[in-house]
C-alpha atoms as a PDB file:
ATOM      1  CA  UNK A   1     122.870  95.046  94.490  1.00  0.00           C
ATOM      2  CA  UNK A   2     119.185  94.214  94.604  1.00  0.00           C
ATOM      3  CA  UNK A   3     116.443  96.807  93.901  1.00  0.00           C
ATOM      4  CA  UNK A   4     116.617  99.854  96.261  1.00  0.00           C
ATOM      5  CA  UNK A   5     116.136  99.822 100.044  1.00  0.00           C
ATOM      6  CA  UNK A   6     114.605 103.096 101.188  1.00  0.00           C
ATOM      7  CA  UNK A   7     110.672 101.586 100.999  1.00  0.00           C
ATOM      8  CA  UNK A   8     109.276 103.020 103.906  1.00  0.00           C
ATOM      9  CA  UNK A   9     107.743 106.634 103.021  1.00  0.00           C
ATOM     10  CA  UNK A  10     108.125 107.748 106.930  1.00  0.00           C
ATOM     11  CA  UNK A  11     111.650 106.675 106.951  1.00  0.00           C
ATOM     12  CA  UNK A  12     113.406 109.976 105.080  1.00  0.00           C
ATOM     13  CA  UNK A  13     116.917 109.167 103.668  1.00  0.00           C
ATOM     14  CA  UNK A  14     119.077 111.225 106.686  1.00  0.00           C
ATOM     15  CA  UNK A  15     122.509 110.434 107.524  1.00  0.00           C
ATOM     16  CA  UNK A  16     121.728 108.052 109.879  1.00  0.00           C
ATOM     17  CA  UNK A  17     119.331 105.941 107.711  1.00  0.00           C
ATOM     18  CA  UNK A  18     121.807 106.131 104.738  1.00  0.00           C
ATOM     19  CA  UNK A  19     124.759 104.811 107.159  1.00  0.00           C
ATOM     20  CA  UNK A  20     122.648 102.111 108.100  1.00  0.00           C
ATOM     21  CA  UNK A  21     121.629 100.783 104.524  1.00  0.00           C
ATOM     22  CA  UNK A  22     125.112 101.871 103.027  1.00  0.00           C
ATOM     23  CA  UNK A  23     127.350 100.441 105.552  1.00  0.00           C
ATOM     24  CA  UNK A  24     131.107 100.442 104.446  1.00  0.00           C
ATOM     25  CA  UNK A  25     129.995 102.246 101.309  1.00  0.00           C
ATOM     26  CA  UNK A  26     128.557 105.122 103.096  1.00  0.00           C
ATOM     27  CA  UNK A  27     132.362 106.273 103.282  1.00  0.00           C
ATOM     28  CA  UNK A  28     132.008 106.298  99.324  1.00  0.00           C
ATOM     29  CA  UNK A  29     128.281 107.895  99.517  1.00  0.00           C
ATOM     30  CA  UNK A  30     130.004 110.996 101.400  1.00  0.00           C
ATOM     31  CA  UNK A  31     132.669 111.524  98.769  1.00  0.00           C
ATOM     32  CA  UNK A  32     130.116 111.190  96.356  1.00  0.00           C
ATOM     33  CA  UNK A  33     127.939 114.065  98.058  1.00  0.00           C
ATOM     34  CA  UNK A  34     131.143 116.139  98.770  1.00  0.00           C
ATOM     35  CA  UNK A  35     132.417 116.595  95.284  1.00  0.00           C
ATOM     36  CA  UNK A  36     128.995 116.842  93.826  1.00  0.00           C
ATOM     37  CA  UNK A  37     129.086 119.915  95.782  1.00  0.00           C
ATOM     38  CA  UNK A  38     132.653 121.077  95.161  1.00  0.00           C
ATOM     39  CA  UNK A  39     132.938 120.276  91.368  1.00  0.00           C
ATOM     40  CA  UNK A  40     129.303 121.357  90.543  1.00  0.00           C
ATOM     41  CA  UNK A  41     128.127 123.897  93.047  1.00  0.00           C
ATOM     42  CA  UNK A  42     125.236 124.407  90.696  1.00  0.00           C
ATOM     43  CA  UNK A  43     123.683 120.535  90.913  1.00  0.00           C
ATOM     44  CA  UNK A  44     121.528 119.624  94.497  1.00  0.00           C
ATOM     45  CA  UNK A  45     120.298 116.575  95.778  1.00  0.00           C
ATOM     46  CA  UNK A  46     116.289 116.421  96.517  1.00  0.00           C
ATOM     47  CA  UNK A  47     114.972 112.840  97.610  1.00  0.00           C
ATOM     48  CA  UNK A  48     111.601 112.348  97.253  1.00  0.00           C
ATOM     49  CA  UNK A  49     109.306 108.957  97.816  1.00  0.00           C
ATOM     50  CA  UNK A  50     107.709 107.782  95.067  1.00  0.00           C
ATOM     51  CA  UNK A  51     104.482 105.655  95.695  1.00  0.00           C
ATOM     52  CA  UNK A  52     104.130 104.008  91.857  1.00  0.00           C
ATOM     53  CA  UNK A  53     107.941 102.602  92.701  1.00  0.00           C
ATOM     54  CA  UNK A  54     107.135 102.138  96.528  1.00  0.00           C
ATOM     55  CA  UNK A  55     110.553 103.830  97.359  1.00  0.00           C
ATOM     56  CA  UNK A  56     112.782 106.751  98.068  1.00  0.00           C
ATOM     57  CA  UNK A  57     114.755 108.339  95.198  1.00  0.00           C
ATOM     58  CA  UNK A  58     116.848 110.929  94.398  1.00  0.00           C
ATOM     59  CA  UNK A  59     117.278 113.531  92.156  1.00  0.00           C
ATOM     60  CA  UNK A  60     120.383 114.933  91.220  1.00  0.00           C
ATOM     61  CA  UNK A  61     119.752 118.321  89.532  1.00  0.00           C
ATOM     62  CA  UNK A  62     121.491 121.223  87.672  1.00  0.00           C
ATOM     63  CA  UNK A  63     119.484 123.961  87.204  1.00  0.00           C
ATOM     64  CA  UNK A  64     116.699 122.657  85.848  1.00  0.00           C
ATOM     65  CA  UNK A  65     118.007 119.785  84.053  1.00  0.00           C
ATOM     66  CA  UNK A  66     117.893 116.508  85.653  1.00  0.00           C
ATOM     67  CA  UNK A  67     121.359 114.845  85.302  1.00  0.00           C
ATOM     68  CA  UNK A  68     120.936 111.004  87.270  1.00  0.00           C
ATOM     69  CA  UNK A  69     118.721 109.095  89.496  1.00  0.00           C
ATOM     70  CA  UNK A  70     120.055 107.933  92.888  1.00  0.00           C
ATOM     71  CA  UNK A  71     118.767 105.153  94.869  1.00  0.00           C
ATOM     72  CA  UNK A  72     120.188 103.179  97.804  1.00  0.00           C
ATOM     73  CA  UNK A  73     120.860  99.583  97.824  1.00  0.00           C
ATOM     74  CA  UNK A  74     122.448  97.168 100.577  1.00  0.00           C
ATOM     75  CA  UNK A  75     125.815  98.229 100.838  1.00  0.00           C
ATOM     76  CA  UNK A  76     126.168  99.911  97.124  1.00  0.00           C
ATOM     77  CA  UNK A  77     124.078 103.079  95.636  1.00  0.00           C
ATOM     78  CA  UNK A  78     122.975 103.061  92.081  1.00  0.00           C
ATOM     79  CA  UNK A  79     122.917 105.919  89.739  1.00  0.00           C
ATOM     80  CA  UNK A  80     121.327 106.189  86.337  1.00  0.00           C
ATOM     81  CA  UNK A  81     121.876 108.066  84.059  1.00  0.00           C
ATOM     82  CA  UNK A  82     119.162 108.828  80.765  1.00  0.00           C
ATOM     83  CA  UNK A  83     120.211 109.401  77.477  1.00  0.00           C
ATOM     84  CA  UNK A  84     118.118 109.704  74.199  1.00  0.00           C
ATOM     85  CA  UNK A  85     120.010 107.302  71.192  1.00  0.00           C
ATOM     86  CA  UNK A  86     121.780 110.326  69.561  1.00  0.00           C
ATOM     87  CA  UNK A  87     123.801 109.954  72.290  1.00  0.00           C
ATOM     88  CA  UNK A  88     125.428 106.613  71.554  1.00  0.00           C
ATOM     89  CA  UNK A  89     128.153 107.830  69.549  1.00  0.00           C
ATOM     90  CA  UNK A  90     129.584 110.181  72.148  1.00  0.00           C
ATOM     91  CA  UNK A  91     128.547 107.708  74.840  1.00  0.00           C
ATOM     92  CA  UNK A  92     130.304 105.153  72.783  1.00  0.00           C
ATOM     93  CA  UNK A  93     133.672 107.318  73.106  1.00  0.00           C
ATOM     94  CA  UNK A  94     133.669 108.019  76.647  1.00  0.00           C
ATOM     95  CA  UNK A  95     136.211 106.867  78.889  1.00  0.00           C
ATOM     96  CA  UNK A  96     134.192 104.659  80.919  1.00  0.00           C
ATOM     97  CA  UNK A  97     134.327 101.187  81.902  1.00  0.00           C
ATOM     98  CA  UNK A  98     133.972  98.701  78.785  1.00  0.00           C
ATOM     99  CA  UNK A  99     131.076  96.998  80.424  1.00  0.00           C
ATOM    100  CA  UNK A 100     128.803 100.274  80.833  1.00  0.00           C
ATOM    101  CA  UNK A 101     129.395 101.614  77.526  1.00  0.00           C
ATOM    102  CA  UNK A 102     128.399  97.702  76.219  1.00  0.00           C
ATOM    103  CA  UNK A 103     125.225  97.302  78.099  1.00  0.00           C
ATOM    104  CA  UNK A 104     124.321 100.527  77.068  1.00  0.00           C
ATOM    105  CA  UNK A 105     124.835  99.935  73.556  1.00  0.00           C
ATOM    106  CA  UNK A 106     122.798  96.661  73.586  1.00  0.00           C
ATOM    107  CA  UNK A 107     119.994  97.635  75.413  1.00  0.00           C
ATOM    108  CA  UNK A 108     116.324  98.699  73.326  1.00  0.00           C
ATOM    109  CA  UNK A 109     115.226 102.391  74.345  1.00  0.00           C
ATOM    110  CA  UNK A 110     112.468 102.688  77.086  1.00  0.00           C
ATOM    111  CA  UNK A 111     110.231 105.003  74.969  1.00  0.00           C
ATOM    112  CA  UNK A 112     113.104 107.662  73.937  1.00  0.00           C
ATOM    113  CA  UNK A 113     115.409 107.141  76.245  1.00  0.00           C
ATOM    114  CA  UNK A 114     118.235 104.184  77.174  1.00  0.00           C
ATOM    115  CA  UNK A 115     119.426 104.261  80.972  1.00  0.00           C
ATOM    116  CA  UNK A 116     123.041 103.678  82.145  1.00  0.00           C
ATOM    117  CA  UNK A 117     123.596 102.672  85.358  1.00  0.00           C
ATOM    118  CA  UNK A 118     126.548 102.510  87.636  1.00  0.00           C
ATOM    119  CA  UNK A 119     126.375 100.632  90.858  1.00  0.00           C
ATOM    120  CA  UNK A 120     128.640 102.090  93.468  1.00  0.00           C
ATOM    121  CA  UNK A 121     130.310 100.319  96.187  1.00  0.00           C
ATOM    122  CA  UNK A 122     133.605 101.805  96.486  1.00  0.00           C
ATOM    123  CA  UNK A 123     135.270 105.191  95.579  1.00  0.00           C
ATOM    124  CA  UNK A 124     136.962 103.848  92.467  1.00  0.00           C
ATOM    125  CA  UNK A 125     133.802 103.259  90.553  1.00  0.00           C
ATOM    126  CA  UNK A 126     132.954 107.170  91.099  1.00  0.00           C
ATOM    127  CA  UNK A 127     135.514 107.689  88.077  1.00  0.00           C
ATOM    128  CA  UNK A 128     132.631 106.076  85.706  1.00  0.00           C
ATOM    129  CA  UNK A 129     129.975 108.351  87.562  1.00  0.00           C
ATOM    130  CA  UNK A 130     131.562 111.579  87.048  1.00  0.00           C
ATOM    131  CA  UNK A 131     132.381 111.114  83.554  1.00  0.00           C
ATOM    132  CA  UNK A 132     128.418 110.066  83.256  1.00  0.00           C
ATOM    133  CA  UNK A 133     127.657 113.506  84.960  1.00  0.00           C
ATOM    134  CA  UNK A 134     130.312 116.133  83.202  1.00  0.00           C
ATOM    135  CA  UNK A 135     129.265 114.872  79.749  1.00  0.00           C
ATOM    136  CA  UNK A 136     125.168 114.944  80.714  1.00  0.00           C
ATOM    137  CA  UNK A 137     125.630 118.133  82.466  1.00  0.00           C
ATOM    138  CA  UNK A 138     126.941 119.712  79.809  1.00  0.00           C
ATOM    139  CA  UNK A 139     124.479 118.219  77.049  1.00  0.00           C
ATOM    140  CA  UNK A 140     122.268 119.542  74.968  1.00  0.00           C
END
């Protein structure tokens, strides 16, 4: 998946625009959206454009806290996740796939923080994505 899509500020991500970037993954994209409102009624979904990345994003929240980034990509969506390094060790014991947890590991900080992103393409990869989302939902 190359960077994200969604680069035209009058072009809001609907249903219809998400279909047409998403294609066979937009199947994935709805159970995404469906159990991030059935498991955690208290998380929403705000997309916003941002002009210093030239693109659409969204922001998954719960409450207050922001829990992943979301941006659309041809025929996947990415989500990333941002963890400070005191993380690592729980991170580290998570059951996600071996290459995440890796390329998190290796990567240098950005300021505090180290992303972890998940490129989605098909419902099976969501496992990795929820686990990412109960454990950073519930952090501290």
């Amino acid at each position: 998946m190359e960077g994200p899509l969604l680069r035209d500020e009058a072009e809001y991500p609907s249903d219809d625009v998400l279909a047409r970037y998403l294609g066979s993954a937009k199947a994935t994209w709805d159970v995404f959206a469906a159990r991030l409102a059935a498991d955690f009624p208290e998380a929403s979904l705000e997309w916003r454009f941002y002009k210093d990345g030239k693109s659409w994003l969204g922001k998954v929240q719960q409450r207050k806290k922001t829990v992943c980034w979301v941006s659309i990509g041809d025929q996947a969506f990415r989500t990333t996740f941002y963890f400070t390094a005191r993380s690592d060790p729980e991170l580290d014991r998570l059951p996600i796939a071996q290459e995440l947890r890796s390329r998190y590991l290796a990567q240098p900080p950005i300021g505090k923080l180290k992303p972890i992103t998940v490129v989605v393409s098909c419902t099976s990869e969501l496992a990795d994505v929820f686990t990412l989302f109960e454990y950073k939902s519930g952090a501290k």
